[in-house]
Protein backbone atom coordinates (compact mmCIF):
# COMPACT_ATOMS: atom_id res chain seq x y z
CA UNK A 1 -123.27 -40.56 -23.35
CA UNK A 2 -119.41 -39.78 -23.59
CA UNK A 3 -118.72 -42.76 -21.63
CA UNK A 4 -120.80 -45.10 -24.04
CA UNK A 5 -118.75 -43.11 -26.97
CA UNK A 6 -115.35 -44.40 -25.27
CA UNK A 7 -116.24 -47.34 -24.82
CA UNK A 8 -117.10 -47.67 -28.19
CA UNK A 9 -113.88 -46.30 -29.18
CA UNK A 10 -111.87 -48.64 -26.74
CA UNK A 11 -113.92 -51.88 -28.80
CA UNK A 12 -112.82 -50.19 -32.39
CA UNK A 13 -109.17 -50.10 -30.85
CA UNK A 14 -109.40 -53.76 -29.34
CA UNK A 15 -110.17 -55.02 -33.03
CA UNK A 16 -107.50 -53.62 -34.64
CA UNK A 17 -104.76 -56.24 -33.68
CA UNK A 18 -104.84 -59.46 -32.75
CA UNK A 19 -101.61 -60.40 -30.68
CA UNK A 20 -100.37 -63.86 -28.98
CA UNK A 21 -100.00 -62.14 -25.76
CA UNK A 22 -102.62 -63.61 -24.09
CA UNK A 23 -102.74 -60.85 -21.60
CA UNK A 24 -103.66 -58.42 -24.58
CA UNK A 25 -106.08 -61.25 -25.46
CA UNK A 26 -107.90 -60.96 -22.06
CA UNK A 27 -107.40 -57.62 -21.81
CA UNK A 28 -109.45 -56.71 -25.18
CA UNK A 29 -111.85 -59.16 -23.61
CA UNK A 30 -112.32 -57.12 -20.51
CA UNK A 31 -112.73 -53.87 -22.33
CA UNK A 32 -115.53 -56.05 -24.53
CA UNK A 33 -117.16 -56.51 -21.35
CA UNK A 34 -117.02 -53.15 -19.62
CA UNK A 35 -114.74 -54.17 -16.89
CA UNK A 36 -112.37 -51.49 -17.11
CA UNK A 37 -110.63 -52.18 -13.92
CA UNK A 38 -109.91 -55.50 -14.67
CA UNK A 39 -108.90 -54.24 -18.23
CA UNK A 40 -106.23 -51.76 -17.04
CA UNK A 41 -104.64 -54.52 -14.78
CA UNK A 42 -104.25 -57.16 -17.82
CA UNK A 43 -103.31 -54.16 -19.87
CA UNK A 44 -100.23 -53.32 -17.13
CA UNK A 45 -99.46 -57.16 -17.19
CA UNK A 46 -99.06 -57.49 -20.88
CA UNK A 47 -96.25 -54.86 -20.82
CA UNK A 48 -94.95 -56.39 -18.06
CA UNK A 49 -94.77 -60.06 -19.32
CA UNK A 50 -92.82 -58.44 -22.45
CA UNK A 51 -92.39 -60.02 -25.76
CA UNK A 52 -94.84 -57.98 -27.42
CA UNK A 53 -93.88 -56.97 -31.18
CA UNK A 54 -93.91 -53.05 -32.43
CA UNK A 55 -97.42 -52.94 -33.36
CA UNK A 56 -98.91 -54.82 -29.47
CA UNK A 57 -97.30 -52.83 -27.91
CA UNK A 58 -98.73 -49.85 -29.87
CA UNK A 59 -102.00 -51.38 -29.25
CA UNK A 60 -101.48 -51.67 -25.27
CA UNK A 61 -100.40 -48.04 -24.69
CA UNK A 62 -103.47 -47.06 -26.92
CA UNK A 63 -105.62 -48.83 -24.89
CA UNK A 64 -104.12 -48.33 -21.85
CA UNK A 65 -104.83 -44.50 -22.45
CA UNK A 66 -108.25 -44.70 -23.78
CA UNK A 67 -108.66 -46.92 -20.65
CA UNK A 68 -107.45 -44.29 -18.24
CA UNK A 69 -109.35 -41.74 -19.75
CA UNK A 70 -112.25 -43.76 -19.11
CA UNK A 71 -111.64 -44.06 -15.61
CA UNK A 72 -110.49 -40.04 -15.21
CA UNK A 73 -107.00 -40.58 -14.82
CA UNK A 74 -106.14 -37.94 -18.10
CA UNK A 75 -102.35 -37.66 -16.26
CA UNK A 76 -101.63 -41.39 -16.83
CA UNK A 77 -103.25 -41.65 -20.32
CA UNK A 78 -101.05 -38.84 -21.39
CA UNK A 79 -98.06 -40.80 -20.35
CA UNK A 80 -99.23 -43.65 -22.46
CA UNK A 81 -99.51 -41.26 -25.49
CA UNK A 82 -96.35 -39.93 -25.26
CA UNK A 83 -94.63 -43.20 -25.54
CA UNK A 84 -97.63 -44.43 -28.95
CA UNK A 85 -96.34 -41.10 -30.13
CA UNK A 86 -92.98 -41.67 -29.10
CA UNK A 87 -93.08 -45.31 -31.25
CA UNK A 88 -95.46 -43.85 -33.81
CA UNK A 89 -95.06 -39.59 -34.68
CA UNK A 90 -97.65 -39.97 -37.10
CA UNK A 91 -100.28 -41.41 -34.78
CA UNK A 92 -103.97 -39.57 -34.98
CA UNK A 93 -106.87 -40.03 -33.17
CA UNK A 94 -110.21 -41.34 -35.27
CA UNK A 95 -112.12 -38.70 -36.65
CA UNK A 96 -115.01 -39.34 -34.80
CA UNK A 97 -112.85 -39.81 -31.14
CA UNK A 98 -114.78 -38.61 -28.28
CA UNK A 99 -113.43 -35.45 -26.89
CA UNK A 100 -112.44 -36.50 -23.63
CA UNK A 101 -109.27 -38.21 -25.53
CA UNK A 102 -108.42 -34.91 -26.96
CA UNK A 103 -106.95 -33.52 -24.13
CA UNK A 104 -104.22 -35.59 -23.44
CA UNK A 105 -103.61 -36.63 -26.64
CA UNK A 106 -102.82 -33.24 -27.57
CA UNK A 107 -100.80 -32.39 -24.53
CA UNK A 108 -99.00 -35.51 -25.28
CA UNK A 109 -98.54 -34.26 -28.89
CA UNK A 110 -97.02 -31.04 -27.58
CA UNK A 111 -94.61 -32.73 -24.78
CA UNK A 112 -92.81 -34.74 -28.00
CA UNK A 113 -92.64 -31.80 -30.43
CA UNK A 114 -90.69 -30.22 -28.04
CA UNK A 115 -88.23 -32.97 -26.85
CA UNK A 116 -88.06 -35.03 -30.00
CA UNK A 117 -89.20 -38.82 -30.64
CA UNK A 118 -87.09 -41.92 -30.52
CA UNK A 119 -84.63 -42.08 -32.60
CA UNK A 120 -81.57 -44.68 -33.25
CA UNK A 121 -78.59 -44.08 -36.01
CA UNK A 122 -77.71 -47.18 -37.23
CA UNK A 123 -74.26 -47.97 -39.42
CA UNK A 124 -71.50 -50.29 -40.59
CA UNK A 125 -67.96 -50.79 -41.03
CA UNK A 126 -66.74 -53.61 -42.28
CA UNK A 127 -68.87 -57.11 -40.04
CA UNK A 128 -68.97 -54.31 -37.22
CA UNK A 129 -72.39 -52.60 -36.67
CA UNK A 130 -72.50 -50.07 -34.97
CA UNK A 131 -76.03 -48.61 -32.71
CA UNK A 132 -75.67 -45.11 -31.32
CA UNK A 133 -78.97 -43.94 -29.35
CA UNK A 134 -79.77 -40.48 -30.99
CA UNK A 135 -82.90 -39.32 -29.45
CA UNK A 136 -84.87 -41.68 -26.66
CA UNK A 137 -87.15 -38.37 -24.44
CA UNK A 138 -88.95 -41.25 -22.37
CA UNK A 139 -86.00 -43.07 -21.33
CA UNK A 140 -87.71 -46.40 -23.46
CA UNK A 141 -84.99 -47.63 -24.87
CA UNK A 142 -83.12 -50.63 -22.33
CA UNK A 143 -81.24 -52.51 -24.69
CA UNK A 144 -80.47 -53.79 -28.14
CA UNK A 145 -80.56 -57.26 -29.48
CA UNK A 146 -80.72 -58.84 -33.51
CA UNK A 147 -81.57 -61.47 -35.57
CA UNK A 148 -79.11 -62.83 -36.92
CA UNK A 149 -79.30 -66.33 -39.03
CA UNK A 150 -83.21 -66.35 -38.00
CA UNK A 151 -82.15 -66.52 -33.87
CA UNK A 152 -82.13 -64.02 -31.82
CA UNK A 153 -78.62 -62.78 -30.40
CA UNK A 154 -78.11 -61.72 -26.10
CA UNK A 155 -79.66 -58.89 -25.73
CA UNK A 156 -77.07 -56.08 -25.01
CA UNK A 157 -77.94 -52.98 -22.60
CA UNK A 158 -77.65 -49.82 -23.15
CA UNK A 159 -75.61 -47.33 -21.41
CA UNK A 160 -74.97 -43.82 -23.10
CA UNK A 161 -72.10 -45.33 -25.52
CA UNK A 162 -73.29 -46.76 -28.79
CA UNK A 163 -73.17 -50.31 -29.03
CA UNK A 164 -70.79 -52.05 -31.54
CA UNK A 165 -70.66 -55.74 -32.54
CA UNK A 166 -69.08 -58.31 -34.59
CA UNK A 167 -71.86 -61.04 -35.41
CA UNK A 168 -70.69 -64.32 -37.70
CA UNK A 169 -73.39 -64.60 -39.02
CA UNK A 170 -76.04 -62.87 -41.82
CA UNK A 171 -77.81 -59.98 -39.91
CA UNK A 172 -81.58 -59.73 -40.64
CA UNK A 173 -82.31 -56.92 -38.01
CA UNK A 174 -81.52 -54.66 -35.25
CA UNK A 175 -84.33 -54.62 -32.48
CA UNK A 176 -84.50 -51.88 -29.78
CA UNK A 177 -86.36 -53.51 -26.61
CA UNK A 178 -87.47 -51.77 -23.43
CA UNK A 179 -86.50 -52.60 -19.72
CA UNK A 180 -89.30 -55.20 -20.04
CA UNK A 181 -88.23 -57.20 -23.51
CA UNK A 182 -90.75 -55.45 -25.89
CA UNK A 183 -89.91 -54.68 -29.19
CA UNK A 184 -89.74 -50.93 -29.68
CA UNK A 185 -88.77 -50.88 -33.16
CA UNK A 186 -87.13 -53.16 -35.70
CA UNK A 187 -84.96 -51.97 -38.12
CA UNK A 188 -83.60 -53.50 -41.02
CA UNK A 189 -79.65 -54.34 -40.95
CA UNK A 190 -77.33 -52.12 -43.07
CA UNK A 191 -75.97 -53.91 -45.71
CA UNK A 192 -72.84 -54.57 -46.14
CA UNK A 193 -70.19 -52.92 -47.90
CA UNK A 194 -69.25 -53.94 -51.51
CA UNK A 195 -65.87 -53.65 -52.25
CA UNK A 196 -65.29 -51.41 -55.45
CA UNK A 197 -62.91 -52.73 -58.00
CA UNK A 198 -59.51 -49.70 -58.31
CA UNK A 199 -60.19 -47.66 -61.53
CA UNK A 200 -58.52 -48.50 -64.20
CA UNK A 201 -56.31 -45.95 -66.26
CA UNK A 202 -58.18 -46.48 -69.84
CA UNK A 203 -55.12 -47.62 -72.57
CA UNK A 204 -54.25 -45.14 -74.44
CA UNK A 205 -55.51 -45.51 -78.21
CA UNK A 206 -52.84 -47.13 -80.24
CA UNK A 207 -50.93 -44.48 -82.77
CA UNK A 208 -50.37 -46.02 -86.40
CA UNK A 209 -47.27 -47.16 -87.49
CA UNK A 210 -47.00 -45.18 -90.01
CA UNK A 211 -47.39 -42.03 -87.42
CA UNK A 212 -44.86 -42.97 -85.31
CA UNK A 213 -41.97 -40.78 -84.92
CA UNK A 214 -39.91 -43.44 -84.53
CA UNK A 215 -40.98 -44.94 -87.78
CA UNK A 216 -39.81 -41.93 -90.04
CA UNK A 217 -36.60 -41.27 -87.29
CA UNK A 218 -34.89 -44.32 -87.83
CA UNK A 219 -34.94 -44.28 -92.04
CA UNK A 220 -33.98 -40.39 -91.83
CA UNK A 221 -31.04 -40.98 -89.60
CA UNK A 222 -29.93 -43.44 -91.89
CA UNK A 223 -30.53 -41.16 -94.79
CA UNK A 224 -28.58 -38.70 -93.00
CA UNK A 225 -25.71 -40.47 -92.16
CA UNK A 226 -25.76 -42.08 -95.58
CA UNK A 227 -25.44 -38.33 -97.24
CA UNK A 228 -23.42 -37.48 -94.90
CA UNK A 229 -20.61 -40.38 -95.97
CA UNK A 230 -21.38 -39.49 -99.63
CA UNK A 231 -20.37 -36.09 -98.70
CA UNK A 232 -17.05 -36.67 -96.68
CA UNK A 233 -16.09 -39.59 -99.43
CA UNK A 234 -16.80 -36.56 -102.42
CA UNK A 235 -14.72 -34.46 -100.22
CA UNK A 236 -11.71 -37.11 -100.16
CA UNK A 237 -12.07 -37.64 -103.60
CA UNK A 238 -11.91 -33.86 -104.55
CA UNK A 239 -9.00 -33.84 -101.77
CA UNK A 240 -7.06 -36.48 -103.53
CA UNK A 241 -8.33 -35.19 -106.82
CA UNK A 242 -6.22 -31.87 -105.96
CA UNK A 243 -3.64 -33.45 -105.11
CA UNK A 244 -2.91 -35.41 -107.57
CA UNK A 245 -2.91 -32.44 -110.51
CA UNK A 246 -0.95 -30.07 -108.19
CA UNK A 247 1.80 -32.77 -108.09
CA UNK A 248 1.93 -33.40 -112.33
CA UNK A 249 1.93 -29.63 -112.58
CA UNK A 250 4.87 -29.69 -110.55
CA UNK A 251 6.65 -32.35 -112.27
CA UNK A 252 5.56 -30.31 -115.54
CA UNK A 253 7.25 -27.27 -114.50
CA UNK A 254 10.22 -29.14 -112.67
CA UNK A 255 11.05 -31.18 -116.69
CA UNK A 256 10.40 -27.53 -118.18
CA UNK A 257 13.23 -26.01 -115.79
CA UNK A 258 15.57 -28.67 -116.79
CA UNK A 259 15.16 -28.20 -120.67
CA UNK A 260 16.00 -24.07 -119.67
CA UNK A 261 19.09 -25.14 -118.55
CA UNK A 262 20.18 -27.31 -121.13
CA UNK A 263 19.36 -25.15 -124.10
């Protein structure tokens, strides 16, 4: 009875996706027929033949450990759920799984909550993108590639370093691939950088004329100076003024003298 409920299970998974990798093809077809032998070999050559997008090659380590549970190898199909949980930390069993899937599902669960899922930091400076490997526990990530102008750049490996590179052209994606050519994840380019425009100082608000220093500085300097040649011109005059009377009362006392003396 719990080997009728997996298989059951395995022909739920088999109809969730529906690749172009005809190896997936025949290998859904194989677990539709209850060849499980023959399933787990197309199964192994689908990875192999690479190529598969994010969501196959979800599909073939799901059924590759439903399949090895079937056929008591619960080591192996823990392997194959660390790497859908690896690809997919969200990833949940049906409801109504049998329980022989449990087990190494959970193990597998507990194995990547302690060593972390995959994980890539992905940034930009400038053209130059930069891919630094931040967390990769099962050793899946081989290299990089991207899509850029709608074709699909060299693939670059990966060695420790992050990757930096230059493309000419308009990036679409960044694709992490295994050592096989799968696509482990695709992630959507950073955009670029806009350059921001310098702040401008605001202009200061125009002060009236008629608030101007300047206006009322000029007419009172001018005033100034104008009183202040009224004032040295009134002093002449008074100067000259003095003068003048100080001399007739001279001559008035010098013709008085004279008539004195002739008297």
């Amino acid at each position: 009875m719990t080997r009728y409920v997996v298989v059951l299970l395995l022909f739920a998974i088999a109809g969730v996706a529906h690749g172009d990798n005809p190896k997936l093809t025949a290998a859904r077809q194989a677990i539709r027929d209850v060849r499980y032998d023959d399933a787990r070999g197309l199964l192994v050559e689908a990875i192999d033949a690479g190529g598969n997008g994010p969501d196959e090659l979800r599909e073939l380590y799901q059924l590759s450990a439903a399949t090895a549970v079937v056929l008591g190898q619960n080591e192996l199909a823990e392997q194959y759920y660390r790497r859908v949980l690896a690809l997919d930390p969200a990833a949940k069993l049906p409801a109504d799984a049998s329980p022989r899937l449990r087990p190494p599902f959970v193990a597998a669960q507990a194995y990547m909550a302690a060593h972390g899922r995959l994980d890539v930091r992905v940034s930009r400076r400038g053209r130059r993108i930069e891919i630094a490997v931040t967390a990769d526990p099962l050793g899946m990530i081989a290299a990089v590639s991207a899509v850029v102008d709608g074709a699909v750049v060299p693939r670059i490996a990966v060695a420790g370093e992050p990757i930096a590179f230059e493309p000419t052209g308009t990036v679409e994606r960044i694709t992490l691939l295994d050592d096989h050519g799968n696509t482990l994840r695709a992630i959507p380019a950073p955009p670029e950088s806009i350059a921001l425009a310098s702040p401008t100082t605001p202009r200061a608000q125009a002060t009236p004329l008629l608030r101007r220093w300047i206006t009322w500085a000029i007419p009172a300097a001018v005033l100034a100076g104008t009183g202040v040649g009224f004032l040295i011109s009134a002093r002449r005059a008074e100067d000259r003024l003095d003068h003048r009377v100080g001399r007739e009362r001279l001559d008035v006392l010098d013709h008085g003298g004279v008539g004195l003396v002739a008297g």
